[in-house]
N, C-alpha and C. Protein backbone atom coordinates (compact mmCIF):
# COMPACT_ATOMS: atom_id res chain seq x y z
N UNK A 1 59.13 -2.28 84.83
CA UNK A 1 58.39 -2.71 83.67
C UNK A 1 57.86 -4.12 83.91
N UNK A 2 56.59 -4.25 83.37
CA UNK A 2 56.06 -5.64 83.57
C UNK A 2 56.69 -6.70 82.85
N UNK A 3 57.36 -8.14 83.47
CA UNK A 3 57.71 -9.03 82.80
C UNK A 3 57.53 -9.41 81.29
N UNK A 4 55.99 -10.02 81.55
CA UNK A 4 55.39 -9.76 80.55
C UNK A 4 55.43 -9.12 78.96
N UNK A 5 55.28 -7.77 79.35
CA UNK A 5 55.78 -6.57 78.45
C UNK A 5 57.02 -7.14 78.02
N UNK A 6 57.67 -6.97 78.91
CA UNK A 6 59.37 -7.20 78.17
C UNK A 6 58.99 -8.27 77.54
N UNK A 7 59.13 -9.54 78.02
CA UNK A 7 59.52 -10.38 77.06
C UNK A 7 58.55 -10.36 75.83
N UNK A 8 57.40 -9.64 75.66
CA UNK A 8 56.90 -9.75 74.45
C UNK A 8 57.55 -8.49 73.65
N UNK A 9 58.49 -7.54 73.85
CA UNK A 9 58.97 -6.59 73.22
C UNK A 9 60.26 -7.12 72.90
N UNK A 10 60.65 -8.09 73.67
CA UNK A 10 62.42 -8.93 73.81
C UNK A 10 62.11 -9.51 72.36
N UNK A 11 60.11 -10.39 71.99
CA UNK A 11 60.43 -11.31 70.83
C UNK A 11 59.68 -10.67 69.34
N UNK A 12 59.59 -9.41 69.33
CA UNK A 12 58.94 -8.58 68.59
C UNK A 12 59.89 -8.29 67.71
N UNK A 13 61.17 -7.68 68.69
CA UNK A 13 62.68 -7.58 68.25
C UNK A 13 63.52 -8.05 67.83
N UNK A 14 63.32 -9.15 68.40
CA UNK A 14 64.24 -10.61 68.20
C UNK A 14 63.36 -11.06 66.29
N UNK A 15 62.22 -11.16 66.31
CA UNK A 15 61.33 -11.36 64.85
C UNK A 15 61.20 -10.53 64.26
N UNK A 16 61.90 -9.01 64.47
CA UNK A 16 61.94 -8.27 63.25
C UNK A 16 63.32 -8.28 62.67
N UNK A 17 64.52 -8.85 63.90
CA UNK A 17 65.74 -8.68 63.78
C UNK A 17 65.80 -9.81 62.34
N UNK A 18 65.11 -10.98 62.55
CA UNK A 18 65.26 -11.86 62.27
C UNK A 18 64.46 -11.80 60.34
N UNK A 19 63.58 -11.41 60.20
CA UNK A 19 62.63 -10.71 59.13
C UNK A 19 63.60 -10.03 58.40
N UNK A 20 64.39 -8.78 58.89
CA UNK A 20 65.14 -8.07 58.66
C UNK A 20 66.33 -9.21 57.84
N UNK A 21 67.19 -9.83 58.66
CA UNK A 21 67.85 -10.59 58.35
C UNK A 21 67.25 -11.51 57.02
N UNK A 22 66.77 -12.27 57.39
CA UNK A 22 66.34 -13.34 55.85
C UNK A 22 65.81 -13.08 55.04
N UNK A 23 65.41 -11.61 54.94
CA UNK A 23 64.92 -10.93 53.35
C UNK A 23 66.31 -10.81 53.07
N UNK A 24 67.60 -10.22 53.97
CA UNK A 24 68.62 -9.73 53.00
C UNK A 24 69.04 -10.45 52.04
N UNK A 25 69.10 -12.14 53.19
CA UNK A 25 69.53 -13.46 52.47
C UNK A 25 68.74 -13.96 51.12
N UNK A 26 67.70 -13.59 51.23
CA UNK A 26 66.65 -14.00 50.43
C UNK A 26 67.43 -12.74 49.15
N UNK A 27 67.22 -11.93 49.17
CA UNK A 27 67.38 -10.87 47.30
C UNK A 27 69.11 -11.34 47.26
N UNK A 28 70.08 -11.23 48.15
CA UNK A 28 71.18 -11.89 47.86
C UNK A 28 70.69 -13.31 47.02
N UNK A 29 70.00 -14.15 47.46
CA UNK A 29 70.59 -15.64 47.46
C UNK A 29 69.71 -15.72 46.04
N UNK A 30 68.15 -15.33 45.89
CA UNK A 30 67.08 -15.48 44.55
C UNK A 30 67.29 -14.23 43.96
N UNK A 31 67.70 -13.35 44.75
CA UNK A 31 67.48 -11.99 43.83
C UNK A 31 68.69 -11.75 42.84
N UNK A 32 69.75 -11.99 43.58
CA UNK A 32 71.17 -12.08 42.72
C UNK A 32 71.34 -13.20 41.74
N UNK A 33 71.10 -14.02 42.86
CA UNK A 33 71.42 -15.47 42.17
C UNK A 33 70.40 -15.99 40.75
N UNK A 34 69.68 -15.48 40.71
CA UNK A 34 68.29 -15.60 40.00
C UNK A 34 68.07 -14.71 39.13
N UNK A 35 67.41 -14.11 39.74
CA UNK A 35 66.41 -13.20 39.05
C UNK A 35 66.87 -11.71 38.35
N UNK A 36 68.57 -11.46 39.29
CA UNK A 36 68.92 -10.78 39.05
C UNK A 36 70.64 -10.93 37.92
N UNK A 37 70.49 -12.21 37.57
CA UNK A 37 71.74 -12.82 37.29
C UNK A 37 72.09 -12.28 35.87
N UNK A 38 71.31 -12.36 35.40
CA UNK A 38 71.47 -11.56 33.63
C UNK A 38 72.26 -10.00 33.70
N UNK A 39 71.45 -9.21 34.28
CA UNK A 39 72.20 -8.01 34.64
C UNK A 39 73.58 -8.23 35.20
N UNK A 40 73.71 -9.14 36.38
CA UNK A 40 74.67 -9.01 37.03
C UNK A 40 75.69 -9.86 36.32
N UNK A 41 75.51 -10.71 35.31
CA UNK A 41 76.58 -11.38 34.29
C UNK A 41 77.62 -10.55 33.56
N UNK A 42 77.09 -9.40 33.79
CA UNK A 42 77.70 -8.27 32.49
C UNK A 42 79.00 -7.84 33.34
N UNK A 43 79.21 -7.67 34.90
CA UNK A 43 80.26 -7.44 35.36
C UNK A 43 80.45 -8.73 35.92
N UNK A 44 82.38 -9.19 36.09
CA UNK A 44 83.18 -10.01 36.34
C UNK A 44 83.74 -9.82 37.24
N UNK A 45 83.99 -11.00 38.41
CA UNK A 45 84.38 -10.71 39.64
C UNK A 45 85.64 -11.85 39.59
N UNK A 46 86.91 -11.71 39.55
CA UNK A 46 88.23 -13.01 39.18
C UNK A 46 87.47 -14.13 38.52
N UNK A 47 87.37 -13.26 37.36
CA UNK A 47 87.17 -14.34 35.93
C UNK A 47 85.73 -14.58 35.89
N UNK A 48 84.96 -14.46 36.61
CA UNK A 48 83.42 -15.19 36.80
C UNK A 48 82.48 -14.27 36.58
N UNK A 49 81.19 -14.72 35.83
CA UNK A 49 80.71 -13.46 35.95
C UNK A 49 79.97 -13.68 37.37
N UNK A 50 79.59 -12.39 37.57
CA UNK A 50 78.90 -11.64 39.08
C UNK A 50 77.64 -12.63 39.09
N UNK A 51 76.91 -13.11 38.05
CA UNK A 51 75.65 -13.49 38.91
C UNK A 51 75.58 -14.86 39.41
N UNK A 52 76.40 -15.41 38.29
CA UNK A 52 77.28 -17.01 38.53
C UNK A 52 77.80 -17.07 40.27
N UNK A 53 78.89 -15.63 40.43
CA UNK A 53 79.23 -16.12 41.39
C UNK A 53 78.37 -15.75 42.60
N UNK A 54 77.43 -15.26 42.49
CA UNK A 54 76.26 -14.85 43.63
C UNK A 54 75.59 -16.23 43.69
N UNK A 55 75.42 -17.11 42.67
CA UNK A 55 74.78 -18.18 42.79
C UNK A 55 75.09 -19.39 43.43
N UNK A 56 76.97 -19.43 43.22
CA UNK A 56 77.39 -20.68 43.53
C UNK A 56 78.51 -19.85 45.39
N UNK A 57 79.16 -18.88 45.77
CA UNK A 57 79.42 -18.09 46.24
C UNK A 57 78.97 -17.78 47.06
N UNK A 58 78.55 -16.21 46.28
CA UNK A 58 78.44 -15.43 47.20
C UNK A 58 76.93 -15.41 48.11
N UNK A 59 76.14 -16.07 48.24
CA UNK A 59 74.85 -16.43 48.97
C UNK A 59 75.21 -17.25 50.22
N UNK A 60 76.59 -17.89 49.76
CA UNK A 60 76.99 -18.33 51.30
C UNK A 60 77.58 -17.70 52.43
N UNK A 61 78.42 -16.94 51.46
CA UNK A 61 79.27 -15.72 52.02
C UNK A 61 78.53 -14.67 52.96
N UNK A 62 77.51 -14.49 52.29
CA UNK A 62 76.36 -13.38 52.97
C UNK A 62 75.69 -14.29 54.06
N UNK A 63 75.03 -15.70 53.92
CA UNK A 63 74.96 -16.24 55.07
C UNK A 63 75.55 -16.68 56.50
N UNK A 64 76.90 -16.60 55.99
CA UNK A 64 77.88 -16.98 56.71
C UNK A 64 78.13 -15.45 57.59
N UNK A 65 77.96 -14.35 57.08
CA UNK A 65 77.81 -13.15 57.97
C UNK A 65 76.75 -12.75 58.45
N UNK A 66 75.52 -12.86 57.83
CA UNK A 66 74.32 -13.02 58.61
C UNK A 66 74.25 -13.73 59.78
N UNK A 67 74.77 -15.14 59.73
CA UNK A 67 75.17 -15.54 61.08
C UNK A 67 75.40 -15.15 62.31
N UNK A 68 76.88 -14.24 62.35
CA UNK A 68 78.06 -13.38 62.81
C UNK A 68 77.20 -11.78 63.26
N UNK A 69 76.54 -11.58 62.25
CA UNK A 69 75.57 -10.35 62.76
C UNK A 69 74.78 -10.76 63.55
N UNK A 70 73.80 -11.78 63.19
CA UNK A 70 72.52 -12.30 64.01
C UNK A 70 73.01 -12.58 65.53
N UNK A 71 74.38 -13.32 65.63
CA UNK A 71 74.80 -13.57 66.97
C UNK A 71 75.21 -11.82 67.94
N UNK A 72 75.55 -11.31 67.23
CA UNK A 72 76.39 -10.27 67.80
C UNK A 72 75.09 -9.16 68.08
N UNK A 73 73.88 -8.91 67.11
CA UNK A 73 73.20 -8.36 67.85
C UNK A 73 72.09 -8.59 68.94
N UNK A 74 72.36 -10.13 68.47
CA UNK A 74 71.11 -11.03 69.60
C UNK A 74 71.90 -10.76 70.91
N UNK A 75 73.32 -10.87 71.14
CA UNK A 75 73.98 -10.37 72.42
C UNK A 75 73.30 -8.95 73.08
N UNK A 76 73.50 -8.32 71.82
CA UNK A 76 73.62 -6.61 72.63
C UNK A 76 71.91 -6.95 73.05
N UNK A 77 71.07 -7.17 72.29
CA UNK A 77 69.22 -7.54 72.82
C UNK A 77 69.73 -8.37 73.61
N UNK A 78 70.12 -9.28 74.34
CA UNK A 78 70.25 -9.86 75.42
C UNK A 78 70.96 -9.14 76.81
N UNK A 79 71.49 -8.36 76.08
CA UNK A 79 72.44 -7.47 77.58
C UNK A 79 70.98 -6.56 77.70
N UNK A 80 70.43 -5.91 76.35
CA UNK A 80 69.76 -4.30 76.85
C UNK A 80 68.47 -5.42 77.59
N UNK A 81 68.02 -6.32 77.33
CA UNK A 81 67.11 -6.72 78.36
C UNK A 81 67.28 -7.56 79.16
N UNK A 82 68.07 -7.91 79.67
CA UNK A 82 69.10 -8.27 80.83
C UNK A 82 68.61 -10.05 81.08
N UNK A 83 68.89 -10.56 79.66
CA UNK A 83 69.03 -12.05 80.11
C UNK A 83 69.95 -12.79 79.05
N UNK A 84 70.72 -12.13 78.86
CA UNK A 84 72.14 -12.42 78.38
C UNK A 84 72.98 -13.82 79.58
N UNK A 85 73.85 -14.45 79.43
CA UNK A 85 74.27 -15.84 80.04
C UNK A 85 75.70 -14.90 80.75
C-alpha cells in the first residue's frame, strides 16, 4: 500500500475517532448538563438530582474515560497501521 494512502487513512480515522469522541462529551457535558437538566432533575442519583450531578460530576467522569478509550483505541490504530512505539 502506498505510504501516502495510509497515512491519510491512519488520519481520517484518527478524526473520526476523535469527532466520534467529543460529540459524546459534548450531549454528556451541554446536553445533560444543560439542556437536558430539567428532565433529568426528576430522577436522583445519592441525594442529587441527575442533572445537577451531570453538571458538576458526571461530565468529568465521562471525560476522564473518554481519555482511557481515546488512548486504548489510538493503540490498537497504531498497531493495525504499524507505527505504534
Amino acid at each position: 500500500m502506498h505510504p501516502e494512502k495510509t497515512a491519510k487513512q491512519y488520519w481520517k480515522r484518527n478524526l473520526r475517532l476523535l469527532a466520534i469522541l467529543f460529540s459524546i462529551w459534548f450531549i454528556v457535558s451541554y446536553g445533560f448538563g444543560i439542556l437536558f437538566a430539567d428532565q433529568l432533575n426528576q430522577i436522583s442519583l445519592g441525594g442529587y438530582k441527575l442533572g445537577f450531578w451531570f453538571a458538576q460530576q458526571g461530565s468529568i467522569f465521562i471525560f476522564i474515560l473518554i481519555i482511557f478509550v481515546y488512548a486504548a483505541l489510538m493503540n490498537k490504530l497504531d498497531r493495525e497501521f504499524e507505527v505504534d512505539e
